[in-house]
Each structure stands twice: as structure tokens, then as C-alpha cells.
PDB file of N, CA and C in Angstrom:
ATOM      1  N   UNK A   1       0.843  -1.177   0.000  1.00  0.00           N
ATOM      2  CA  UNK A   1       0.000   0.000   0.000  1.00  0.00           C
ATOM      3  C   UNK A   1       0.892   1.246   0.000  1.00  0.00           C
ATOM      4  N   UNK A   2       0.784   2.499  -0.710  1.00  0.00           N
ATOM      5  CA  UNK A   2       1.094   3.430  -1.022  1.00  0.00           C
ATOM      6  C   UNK A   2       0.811   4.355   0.078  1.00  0.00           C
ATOM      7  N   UNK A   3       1.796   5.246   0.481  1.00  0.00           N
ATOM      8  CA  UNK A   3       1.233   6.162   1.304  1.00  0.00           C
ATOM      9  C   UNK A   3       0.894   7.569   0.368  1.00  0.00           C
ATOM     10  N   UNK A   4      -0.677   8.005   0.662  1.00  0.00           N
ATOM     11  CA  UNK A   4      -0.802   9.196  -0.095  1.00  0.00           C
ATOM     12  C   UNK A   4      -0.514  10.197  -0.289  1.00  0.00           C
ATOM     13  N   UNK A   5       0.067  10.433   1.533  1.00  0.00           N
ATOM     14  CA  UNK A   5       0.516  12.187   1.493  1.00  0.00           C
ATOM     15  C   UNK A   5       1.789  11.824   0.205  1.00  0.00           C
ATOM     16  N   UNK A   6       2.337  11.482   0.228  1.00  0.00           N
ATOM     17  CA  UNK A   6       3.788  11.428  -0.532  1.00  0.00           C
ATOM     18  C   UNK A   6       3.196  11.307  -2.145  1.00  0.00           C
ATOM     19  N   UNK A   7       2.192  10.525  -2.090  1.00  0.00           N
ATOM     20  CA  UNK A   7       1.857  10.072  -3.546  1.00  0.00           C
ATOM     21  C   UNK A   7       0.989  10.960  -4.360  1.00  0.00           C
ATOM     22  N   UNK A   8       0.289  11.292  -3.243  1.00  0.00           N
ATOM     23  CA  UNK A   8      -0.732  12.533  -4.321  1.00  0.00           C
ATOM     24  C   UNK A   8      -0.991  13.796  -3.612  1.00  0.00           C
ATOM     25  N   UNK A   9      -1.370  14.636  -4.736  1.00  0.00           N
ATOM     26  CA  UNK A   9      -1.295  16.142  -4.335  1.00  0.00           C
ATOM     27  C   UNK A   9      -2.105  16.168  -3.754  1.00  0.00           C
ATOM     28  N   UNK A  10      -1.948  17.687  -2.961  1.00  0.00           N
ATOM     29  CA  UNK A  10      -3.482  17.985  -1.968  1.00  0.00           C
ATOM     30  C   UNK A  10      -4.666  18.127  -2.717  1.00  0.00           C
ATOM     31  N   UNK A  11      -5.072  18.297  -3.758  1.00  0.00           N
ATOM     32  CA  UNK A  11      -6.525  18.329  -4.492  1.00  0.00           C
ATOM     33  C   UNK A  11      -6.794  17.087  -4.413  1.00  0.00           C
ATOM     34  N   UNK A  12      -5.870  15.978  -5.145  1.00  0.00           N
ATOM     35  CA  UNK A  12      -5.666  14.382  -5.096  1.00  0.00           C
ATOM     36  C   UNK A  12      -6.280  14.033  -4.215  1.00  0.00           C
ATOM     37  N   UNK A  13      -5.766  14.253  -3.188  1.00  0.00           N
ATOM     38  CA  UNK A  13      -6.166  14.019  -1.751  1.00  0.00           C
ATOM     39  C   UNK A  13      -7.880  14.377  -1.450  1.00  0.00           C
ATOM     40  N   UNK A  14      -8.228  15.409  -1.736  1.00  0.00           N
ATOM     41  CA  UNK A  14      -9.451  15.965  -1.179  1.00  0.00           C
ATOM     42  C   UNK A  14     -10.694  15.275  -2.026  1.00  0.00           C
ATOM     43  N   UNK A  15     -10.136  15.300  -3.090  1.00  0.00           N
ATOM     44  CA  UNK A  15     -11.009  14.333  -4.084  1.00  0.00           C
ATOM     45  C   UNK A  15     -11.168  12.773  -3.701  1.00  0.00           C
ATOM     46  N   UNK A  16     -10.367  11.951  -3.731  1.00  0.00           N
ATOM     47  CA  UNK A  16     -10.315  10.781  -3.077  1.00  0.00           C
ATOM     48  C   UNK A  16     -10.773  10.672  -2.011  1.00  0.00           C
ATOM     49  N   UNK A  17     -10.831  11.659  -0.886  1.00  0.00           N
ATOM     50  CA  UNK A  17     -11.693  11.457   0.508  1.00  0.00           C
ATOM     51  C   UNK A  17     -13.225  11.781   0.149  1.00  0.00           C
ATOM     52  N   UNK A  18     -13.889  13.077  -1.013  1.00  0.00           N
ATOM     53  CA  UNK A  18     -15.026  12.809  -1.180  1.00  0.00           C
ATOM     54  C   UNK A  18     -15.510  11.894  -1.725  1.00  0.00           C
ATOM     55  N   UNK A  19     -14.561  11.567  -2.878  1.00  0.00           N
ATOM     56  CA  UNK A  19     -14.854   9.895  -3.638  1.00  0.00           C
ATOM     57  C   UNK A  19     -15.609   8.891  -2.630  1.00  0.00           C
ATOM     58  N   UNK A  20     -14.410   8.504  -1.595  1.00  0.00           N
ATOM     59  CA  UNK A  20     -14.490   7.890  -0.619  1.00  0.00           C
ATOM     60  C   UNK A  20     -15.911   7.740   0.012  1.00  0.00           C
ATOM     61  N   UNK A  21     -16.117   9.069   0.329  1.00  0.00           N
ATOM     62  CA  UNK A  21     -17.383   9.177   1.422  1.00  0.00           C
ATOM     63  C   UNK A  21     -19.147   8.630   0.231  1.00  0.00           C
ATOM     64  N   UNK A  22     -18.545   8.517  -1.080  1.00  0.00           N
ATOM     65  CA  UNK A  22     -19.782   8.268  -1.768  1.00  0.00           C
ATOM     66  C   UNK A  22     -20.331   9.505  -2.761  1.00  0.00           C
ATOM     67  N   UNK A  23     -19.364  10.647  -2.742  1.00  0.00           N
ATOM     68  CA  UNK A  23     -20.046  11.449  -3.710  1.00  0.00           C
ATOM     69  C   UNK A  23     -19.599  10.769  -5.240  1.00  0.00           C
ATOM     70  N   UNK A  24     -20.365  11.810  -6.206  1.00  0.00           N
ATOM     71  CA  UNK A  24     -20.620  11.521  -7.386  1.00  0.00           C
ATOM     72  C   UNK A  24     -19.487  12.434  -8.039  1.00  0.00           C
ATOM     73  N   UNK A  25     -19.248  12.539  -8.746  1.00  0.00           N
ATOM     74  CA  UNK A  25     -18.001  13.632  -9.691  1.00  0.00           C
ATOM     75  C   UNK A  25     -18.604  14.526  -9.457  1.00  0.00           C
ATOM     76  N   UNK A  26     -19.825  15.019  -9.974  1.00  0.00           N
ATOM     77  CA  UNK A  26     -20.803  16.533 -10.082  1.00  0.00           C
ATOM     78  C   UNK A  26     -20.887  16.909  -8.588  1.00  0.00           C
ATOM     79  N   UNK A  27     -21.113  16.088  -7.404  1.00  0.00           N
ATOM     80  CA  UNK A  27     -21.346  16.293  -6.122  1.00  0.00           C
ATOM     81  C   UNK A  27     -19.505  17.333  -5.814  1.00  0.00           C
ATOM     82  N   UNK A  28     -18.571  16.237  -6.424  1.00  0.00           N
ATOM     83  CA  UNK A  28     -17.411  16.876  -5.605  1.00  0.00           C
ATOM     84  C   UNK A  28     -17.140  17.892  -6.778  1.00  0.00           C
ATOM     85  N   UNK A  29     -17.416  18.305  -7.825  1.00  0.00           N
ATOM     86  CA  UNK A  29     -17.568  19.101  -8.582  1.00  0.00           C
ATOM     87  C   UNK A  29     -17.531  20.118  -7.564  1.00  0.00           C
ATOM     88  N   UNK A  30     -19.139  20.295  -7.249  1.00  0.00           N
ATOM     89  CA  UNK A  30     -19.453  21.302  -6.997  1.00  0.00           C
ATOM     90  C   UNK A  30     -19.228  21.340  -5.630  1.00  0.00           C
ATOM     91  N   UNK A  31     -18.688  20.835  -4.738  1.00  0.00           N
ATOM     92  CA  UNK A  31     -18.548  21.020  -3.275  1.00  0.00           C
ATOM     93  C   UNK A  31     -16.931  21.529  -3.576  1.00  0.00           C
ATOM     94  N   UNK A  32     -16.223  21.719  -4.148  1.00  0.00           N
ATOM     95  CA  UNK A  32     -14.375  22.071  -4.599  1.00  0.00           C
ATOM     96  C   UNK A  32     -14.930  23.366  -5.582  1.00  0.00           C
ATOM     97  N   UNK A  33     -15.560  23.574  -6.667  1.00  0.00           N
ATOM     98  CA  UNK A  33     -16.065  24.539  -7.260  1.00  0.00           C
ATOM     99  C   UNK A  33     -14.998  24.374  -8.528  1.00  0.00           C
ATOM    100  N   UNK A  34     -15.015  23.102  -9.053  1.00  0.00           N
ATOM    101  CA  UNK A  34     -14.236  23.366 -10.036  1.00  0.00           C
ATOM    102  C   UNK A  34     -14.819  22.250 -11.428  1.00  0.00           C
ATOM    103  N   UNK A  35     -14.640  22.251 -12.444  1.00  0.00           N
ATOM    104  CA  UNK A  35     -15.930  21.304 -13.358  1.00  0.00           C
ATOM    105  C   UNK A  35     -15.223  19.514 -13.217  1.00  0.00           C
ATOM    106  N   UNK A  36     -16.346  18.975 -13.320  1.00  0.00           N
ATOM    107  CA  UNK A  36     -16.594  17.728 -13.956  1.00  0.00           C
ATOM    108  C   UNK A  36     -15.614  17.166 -14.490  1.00  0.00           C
ATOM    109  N   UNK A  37     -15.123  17.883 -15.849  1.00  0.00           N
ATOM    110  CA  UNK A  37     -13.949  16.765 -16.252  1.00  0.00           C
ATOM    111  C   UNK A  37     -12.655  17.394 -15.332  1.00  0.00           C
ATOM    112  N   UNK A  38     -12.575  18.030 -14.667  1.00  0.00           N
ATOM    113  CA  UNK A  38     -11.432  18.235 -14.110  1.00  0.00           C
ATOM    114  C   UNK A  38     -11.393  17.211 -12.332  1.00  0.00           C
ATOM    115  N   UNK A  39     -12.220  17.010 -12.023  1.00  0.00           N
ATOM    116  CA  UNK A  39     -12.360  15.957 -11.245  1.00  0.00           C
ATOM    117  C   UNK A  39     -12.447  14.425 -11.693  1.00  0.00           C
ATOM    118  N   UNK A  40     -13.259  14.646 -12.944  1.00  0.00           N
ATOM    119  CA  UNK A  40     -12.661  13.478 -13.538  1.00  0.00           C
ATOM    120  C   UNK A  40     -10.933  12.705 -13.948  1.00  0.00           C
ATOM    121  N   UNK A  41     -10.584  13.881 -14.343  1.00  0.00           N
ATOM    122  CA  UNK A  41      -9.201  13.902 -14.756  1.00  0.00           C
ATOM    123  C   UNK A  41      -8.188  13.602 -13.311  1.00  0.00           C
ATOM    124  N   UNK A  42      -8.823  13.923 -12.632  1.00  0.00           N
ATOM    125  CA  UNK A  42      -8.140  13.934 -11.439  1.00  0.00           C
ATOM    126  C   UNK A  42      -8.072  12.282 -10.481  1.00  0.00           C
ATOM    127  N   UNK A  43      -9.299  12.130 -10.843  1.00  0.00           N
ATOM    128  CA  UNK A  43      -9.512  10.636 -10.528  1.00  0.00           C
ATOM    129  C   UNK A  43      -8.977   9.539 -11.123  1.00  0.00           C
ATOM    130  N   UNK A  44      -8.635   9.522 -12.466  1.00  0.00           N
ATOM    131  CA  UNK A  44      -7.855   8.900 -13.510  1.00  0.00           C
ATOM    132  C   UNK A  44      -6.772   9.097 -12.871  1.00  0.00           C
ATOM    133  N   UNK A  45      -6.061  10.562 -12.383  1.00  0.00           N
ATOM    134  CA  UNK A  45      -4.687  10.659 -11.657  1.00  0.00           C
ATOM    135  C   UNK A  45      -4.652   9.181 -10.453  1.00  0.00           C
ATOM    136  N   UNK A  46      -5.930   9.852  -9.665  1.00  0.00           N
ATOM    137  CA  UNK A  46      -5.371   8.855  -8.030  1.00  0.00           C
ATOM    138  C   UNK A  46      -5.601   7.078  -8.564  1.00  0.00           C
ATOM    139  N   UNK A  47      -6.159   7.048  -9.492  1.00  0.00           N
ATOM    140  CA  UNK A  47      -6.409   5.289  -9.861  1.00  0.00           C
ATOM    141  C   UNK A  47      -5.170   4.614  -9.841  1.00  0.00           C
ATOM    142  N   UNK A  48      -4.456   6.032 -10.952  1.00  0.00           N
ATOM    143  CA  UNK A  48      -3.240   5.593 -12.123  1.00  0.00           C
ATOM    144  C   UNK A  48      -2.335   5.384 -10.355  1.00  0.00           C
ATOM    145  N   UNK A  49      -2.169   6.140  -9.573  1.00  0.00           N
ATOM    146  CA  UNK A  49      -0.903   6.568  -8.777  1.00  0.00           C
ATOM    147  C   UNK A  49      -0.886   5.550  -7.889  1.00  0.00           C
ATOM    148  N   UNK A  50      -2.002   5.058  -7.624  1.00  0.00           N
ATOM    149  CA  UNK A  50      -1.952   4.533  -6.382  1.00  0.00           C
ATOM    150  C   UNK A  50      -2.820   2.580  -6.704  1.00  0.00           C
ATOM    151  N   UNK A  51      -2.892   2.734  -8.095  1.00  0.00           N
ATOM    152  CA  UNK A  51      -3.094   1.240  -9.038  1.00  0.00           C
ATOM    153  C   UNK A  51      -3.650   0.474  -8.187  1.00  0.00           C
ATOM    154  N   UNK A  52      -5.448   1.367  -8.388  1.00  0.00           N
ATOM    155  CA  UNK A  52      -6.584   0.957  -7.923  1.00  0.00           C
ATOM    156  C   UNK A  52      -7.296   0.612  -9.361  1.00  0.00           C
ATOM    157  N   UNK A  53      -8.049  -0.070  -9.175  1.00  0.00           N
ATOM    158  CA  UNK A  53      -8.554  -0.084 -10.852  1.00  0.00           C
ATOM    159  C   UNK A  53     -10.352   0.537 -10.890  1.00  0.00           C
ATOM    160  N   UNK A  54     -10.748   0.988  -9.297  1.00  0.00           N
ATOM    161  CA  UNK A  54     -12.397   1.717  -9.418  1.00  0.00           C
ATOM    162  C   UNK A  54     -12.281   2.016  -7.763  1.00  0.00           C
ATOM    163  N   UNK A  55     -13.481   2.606  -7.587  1.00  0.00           N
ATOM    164  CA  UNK A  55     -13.824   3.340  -6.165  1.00  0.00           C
ATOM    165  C   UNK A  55     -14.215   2.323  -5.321  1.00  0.00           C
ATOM    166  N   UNK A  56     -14.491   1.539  -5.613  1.00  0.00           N
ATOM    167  CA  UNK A  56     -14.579   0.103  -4.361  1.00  0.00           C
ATOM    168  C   UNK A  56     -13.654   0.082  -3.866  1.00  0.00           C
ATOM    169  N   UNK A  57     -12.375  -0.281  -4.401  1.00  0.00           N
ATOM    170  CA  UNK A  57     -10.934  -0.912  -4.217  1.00  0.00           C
ATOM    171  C   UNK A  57     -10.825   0.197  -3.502  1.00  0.00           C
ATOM    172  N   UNK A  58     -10.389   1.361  -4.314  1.00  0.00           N
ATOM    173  CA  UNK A  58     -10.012   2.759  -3.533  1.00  0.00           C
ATOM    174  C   UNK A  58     -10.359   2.989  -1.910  1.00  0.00           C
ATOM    175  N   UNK A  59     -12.005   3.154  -1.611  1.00  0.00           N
ATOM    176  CA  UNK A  59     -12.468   2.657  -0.573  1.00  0.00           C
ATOM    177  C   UNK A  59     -11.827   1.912   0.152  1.00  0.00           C
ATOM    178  N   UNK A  60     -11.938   0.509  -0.254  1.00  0.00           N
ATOM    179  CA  UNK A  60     -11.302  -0.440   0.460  1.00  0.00           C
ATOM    180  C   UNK A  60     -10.016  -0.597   1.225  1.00  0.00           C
ATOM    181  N   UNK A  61      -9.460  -0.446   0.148  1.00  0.00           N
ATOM    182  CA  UNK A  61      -8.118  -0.235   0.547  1.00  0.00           C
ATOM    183  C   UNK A  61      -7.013   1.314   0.884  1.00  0.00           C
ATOM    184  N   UNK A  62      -7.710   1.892   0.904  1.00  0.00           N
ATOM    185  CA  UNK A  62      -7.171   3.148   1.294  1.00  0.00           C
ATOM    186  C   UNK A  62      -8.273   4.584   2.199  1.00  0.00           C
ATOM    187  N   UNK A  63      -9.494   3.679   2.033  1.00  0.00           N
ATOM    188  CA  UNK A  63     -10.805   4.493   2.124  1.00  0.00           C
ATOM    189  C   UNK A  63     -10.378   5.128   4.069  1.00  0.00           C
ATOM    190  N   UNK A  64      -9.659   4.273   4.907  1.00  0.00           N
ATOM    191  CA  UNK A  64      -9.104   5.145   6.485  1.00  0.00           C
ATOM    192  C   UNK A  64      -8.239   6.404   6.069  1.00  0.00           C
ATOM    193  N   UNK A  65      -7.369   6.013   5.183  1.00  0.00           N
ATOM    194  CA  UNK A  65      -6.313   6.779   5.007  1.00  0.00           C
ATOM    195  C   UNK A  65      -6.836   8.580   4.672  1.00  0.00           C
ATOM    196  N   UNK A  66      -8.140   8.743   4.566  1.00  0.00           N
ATOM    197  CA  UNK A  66      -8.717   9.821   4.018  1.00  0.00           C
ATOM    198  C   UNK A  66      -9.487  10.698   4.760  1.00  0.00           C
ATOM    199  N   UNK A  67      -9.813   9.666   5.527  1.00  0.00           N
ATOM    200  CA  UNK A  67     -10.870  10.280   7.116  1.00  0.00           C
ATOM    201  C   UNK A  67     -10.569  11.297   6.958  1.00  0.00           C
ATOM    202  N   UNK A  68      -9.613  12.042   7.675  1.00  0.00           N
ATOM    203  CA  UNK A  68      -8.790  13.178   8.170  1.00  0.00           C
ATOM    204  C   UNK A  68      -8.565  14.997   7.510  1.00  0.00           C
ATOM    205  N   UNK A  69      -8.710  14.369   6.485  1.00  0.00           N
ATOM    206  CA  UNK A  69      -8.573  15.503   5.546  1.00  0.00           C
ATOM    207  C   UNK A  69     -10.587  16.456   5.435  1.00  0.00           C
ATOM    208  N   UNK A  70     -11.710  16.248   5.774  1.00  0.00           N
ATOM    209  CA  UNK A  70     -13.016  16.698   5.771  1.00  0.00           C
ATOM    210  C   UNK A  70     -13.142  16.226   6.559  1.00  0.00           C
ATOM    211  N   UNK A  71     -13.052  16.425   8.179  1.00  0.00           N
ATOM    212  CA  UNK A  71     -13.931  15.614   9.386  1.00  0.00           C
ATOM    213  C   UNK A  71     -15.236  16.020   9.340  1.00  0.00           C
ATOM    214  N   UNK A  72     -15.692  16.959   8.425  1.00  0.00           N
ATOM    215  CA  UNK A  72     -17.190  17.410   8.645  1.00  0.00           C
ATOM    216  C   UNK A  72     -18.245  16.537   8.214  1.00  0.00           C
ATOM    217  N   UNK A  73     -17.381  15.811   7.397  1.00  0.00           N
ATOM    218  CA  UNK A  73     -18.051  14.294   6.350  1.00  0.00           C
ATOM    219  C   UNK A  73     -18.386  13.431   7.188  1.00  0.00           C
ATOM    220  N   UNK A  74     -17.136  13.398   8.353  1.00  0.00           N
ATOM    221  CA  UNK A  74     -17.421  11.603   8.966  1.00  0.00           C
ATOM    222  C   UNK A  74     -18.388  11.984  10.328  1.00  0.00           C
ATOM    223  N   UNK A  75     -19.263  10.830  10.027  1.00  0.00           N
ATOM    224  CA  UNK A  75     -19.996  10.134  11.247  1.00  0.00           C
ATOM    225  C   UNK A  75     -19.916  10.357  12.600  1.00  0.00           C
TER     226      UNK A  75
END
């Protein structure tokens, strides 16, 4: 397992923790204020970096590692 701070940038990061929590691209779109394919594009980044192949896995296997970064998200 990859550690993220080292592996991906802070947007990287913020995206992958909303990923995480279950939003949609358009959801973290618009909660970051920036478009669609650029969160898209960004997600293609954390797949490629951290050789997840979808948001299950991601979740799965890295989905603690993210808590931290939006505590307003968690439970």
C-alpha cells in the first residue's frame, strides 16, 4: 500500500476522501467549485498513482487513510 501524502497532491487528496465518502463527480464538482472533467481527470490521476482499478478498491483499501482531511463528512 502506497502512502498518499507522498503520492498525491493535496486536491488528489481531497477528491479521493469525497470519492471515498460516496459522492458523485458533479457532487465533488461542486462542493471544490471546479468542473466535472477536471475531477474526472483527477480521478484517472489517483487510480493511475496509487493502481486501484475503481472506487470500491479505492475505498477499500485506502478508504481510512482519508478520514482526516473533511472531518465534517465523517460520522
Amino acid at each position: 500500500m502506497k502512502d498518499i501524502k507522498t503520492t498525491l497532491s493535496r486536491r488528489e487528496r481531497q477528491i479521493a476522501q469525497l470519492k471515498t465518502m460516496g459522492m458523485t463527480n458533479r457532487e465533488i464538482a461542486h462542493e471544490l467549485a471546479i468542473g466535472e472533467r477536471t475531477v474526472r481527470f483527477h480521478i484517472h490521476n489517483i487510480y493511475r498513482k496509487l493502481k486501484v482499478p475503481n472506487p470500491l478498491t479505492l475505498n477499500y483499501v485506502y478508504g481510512d487513510q482519508f478520514r482526516p482531511i473533511y472531518p465534517q463528512y465523517v460520522s
